[in-house]
Protein backbone atom coordinates (compact mmCIF):
# COMPACT_ATOMS: atom_id res chain seq x y z
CA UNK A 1 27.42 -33.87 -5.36
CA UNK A 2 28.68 -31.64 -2.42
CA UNK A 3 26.55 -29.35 -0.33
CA UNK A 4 27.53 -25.63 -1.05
CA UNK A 5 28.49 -24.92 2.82
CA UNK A 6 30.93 -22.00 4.03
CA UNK A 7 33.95 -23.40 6.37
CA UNK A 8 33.36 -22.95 9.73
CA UNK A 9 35.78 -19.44 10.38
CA UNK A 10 33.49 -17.91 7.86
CA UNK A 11 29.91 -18.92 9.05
CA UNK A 12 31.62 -17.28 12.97
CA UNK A 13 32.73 -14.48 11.43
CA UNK A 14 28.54 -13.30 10.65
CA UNK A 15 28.42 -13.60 14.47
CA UNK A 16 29.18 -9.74 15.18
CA UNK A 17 26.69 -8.93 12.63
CA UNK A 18 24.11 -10.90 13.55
CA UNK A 19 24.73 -9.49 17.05
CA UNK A 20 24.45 -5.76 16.25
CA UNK A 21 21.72 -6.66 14.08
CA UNK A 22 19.84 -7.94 17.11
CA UNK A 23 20.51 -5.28 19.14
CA UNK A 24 20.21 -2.38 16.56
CA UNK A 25 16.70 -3.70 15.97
CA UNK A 26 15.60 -3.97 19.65
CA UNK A 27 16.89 -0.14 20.40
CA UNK A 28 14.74 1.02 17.61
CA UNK A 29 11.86 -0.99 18.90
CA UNK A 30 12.74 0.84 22.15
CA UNK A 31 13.14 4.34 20.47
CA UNK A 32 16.75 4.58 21.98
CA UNK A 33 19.95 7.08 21.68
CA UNK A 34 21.88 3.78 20.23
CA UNK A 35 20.08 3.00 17.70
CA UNK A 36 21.73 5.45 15.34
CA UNK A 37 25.40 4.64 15.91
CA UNK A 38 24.59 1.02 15.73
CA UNK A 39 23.19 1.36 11.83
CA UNK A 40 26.30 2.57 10.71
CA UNK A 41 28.07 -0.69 12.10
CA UNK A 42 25.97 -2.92 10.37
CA UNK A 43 27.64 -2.98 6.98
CA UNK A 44 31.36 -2.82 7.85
CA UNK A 45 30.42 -6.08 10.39
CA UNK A 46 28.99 -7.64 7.48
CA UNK A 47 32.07 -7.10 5.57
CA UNK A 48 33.79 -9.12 7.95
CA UNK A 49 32.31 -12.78 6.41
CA UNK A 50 33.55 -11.12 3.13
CA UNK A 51 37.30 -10.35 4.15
CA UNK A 52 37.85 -13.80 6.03
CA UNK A 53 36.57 -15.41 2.81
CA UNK A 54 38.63 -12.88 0.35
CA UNK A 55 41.53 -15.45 -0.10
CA UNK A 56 39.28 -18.33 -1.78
CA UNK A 57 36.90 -16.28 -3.37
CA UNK A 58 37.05 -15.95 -7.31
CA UNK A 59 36.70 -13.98 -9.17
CA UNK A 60 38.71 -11.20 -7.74
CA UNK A 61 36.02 -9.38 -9.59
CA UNK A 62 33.53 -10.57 -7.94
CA UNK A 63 34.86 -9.62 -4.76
CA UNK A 64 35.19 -5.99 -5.69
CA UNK A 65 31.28 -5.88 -6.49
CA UNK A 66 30.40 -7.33 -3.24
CA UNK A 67 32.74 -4.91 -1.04
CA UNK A 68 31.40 -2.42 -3.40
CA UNK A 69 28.00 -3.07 -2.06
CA UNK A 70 28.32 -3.26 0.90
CA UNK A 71 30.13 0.49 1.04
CA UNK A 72 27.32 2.00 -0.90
CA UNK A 73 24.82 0.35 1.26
CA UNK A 74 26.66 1.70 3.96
CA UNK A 75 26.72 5.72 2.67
CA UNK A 76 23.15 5.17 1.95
CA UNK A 77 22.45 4.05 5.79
CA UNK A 78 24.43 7.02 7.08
CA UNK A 79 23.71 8.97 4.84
CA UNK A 80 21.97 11.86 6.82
CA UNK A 81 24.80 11.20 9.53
CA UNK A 82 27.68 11.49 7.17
CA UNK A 83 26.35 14.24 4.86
CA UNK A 84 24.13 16.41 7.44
CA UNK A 85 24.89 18.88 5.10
CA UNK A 86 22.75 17.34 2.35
CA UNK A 87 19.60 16.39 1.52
CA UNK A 88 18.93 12.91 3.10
CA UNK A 89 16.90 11.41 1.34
CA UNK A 90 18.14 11.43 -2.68
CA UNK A 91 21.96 10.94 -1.44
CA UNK A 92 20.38 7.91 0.38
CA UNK A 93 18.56 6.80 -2.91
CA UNK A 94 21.61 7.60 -4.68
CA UNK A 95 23.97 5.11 -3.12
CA UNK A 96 21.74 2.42 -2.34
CA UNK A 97 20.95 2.61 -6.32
CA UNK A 98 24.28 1.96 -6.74
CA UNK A 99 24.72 -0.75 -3.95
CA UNK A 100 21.71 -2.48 -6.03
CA UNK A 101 24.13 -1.75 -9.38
CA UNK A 102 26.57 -3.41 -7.71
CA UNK A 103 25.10 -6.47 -6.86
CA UNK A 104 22.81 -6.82 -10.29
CA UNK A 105 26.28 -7.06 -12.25
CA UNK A 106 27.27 -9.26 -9.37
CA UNK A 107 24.46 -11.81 -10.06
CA UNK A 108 24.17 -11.11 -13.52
CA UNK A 109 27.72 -12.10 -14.41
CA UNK A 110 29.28 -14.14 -11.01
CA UNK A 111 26.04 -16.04 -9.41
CA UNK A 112 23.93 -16.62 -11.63
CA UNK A 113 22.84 -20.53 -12.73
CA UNK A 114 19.29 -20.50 -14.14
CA UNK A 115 17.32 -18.11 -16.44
CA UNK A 116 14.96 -15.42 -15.00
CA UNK A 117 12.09 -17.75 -13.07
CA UNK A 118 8.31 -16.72 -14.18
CA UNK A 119 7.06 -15.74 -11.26
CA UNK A 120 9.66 -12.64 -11.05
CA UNK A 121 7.11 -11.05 -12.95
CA UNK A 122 5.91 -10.29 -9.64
CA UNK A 123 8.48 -8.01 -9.11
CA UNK A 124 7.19 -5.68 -12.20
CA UNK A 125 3.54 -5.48 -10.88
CA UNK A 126 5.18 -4.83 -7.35
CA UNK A 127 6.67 -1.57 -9.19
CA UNK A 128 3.78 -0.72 -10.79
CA UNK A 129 1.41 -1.07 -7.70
CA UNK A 130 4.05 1.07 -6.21
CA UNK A 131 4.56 3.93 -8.73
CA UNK A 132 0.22 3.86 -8.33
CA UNK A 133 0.49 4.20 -4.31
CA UNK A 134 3.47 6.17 -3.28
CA UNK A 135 3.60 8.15 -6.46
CA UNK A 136 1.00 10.78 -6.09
CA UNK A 137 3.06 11.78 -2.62
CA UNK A 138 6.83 11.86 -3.73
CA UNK A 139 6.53 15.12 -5.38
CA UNK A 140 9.80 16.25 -7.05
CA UNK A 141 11.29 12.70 -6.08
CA UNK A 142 9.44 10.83 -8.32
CA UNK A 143 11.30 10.16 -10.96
CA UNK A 144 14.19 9.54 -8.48
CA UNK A 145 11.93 6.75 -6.31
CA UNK A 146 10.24 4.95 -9.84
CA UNK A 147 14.78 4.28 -10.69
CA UNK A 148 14.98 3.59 -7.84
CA UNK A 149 12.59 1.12 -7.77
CA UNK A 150 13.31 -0.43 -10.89
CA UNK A 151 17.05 -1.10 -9.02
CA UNK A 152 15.38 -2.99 -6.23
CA UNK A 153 13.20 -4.81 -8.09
CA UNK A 154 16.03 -5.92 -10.73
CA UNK A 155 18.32 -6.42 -7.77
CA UNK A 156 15.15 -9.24 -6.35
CA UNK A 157 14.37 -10.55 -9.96
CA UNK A 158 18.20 -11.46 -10.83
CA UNK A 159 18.96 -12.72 -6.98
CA UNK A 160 15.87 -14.72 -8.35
CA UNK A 161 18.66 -17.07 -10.91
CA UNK A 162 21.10 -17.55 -8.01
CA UNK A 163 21.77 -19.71 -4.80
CA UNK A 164 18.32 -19.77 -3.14
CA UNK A 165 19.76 -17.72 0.04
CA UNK A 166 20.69 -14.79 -2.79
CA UNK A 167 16.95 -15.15 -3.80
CA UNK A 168 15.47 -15.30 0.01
CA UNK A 169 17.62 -12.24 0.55
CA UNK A 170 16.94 -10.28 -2.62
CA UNK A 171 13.01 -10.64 -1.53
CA UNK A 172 13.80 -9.35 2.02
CA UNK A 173 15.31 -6.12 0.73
CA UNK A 174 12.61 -5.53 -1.66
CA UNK A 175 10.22 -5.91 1.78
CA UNK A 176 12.14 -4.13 3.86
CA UNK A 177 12.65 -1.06 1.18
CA UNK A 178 8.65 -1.55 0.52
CA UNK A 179 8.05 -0.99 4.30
CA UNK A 180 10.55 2.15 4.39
CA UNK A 181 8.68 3.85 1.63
CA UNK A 182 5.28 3.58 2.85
CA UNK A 183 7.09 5.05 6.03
CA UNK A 184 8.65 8.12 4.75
CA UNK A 185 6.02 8.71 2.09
CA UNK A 186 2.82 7.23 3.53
CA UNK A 187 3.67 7.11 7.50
CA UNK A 188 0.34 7.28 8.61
CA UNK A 189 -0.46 4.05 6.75
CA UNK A 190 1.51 1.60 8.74
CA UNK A 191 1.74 1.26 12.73
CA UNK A 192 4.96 2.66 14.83
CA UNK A 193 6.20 -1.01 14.83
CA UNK A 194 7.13 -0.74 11.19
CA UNK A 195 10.18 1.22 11.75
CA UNK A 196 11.76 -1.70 13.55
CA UNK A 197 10.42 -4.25 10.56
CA UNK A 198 12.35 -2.16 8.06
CA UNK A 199 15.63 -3.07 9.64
CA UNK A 200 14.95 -6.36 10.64
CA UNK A 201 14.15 -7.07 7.11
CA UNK A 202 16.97 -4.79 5.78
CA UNK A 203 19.51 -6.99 7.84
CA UNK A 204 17.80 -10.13 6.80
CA UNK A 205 18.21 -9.10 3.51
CA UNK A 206 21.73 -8.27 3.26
CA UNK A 207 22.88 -10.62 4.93
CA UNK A 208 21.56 -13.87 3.16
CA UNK A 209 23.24 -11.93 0.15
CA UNK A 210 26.15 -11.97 1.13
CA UNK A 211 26.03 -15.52 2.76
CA UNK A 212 24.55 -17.05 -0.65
CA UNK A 213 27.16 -15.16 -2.51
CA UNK A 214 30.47 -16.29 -0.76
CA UNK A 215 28.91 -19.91 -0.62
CA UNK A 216 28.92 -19.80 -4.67
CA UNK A 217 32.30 -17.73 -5.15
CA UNK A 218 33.93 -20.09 -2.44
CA UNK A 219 32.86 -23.26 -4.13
CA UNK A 220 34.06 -22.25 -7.43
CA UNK A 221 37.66 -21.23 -5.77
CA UNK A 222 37.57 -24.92 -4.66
């Protein structure tokens, strides 16, 4: 049996993300000017992988949900840049809820290979332990953070039946999303350090997604 590996242009072509990932990381640890513009480079670099891949990837359909994730993941990182007009925060929850729609029908119906694993029950007390310590302080957002949450722990459970990097990744988003709403909701709760955290484990995240994902929709071009 072969070992699910990506060729070697497409494993290069995560380089630039990795890279800005690094660096976008280290200017928020150092509270600097660059750190903003950098974030909204993050998901079209990570797109990259995607579009060197495109021609041996199949489904086709496939490939539309993962671009599609990756642009609503994008509009919900910039989304206070791109919208100053609006408010930030539910447009952000907005199109990161349907990044996480994107890649649920993804897994669901392209990656998937085993049933739902026990232990992904975890994921339903993590929502309920989070409805019981965020909710009191969300106000009028509630409703909006508890879908919101049920997205991102569906998006974890399902990466849960795929390639282990999908599953590895899926978890990191769910920590790095757990981090960001004790932050905007809780911030005297966790240490100025955490804002850093957030994106490391945000670009941790999305990127073994992707990486698990084009390993399974490359293999099954082959």
């Amino acid at each position: 049996m072969r070992r699910r590996t990506l060729p070697r242009p497409i494993v290069w072509a995560f380089a630039p993300y990795v890279a800005v990932s690094l660096l976008h990381v280290v200017l928020l640890a150092l509270d600097h000017v660059l750190a903003a513009p950098t974030k909204l480079l993050l998901m079209p670099l990570l797109a990259v992988p995607v579009l060197v891949a495109a021609p041996r990837l199949r489904p086709r359909s496939a490939l539309v949900l993962v671009l599609a994730a990756l642009l609503f993941s994008w509009l919900g990182d910039g989304a206070g840049a791109l919208f100053p007009a609006a408010p930030e925060l539910p447009l952000m929850l907005g199109f990161f809820g349907l990044a996480h729609v994107a890649y649920i029908v993804l897994f669901a119906r392209h990656l998937a290979r085993r049933r739902l694993p026990w232990w992904t029950l975890v994921y339903a007390a993590w929502w309920v332990a989070m409805i019981v310590a965020i909710g009191p302080h969300t106000g009028a957002l509630l409703i909006g953070v508890a879908a919101y949450g049920l997205l991102l722990g569906g998006t974890a459970a399902m990466a849960a039946r795929c390639h282990p990097l999908v599953a590895v990744g899926g978890a990191f988003f769910l920590a790095s999303d757990t981090i960001l709403a004790f932050r905007l909701f809780l911030p005297d709760a966790l240490p100025a350090w955490s804002s850093p955290a957030v994106m490391a484990t945000y670009t941790l995240g999305q990127g073994l997604l992707i990486a698990g994902t084009l390993v399974v929709l490359a293999r099954k071009a082959s």
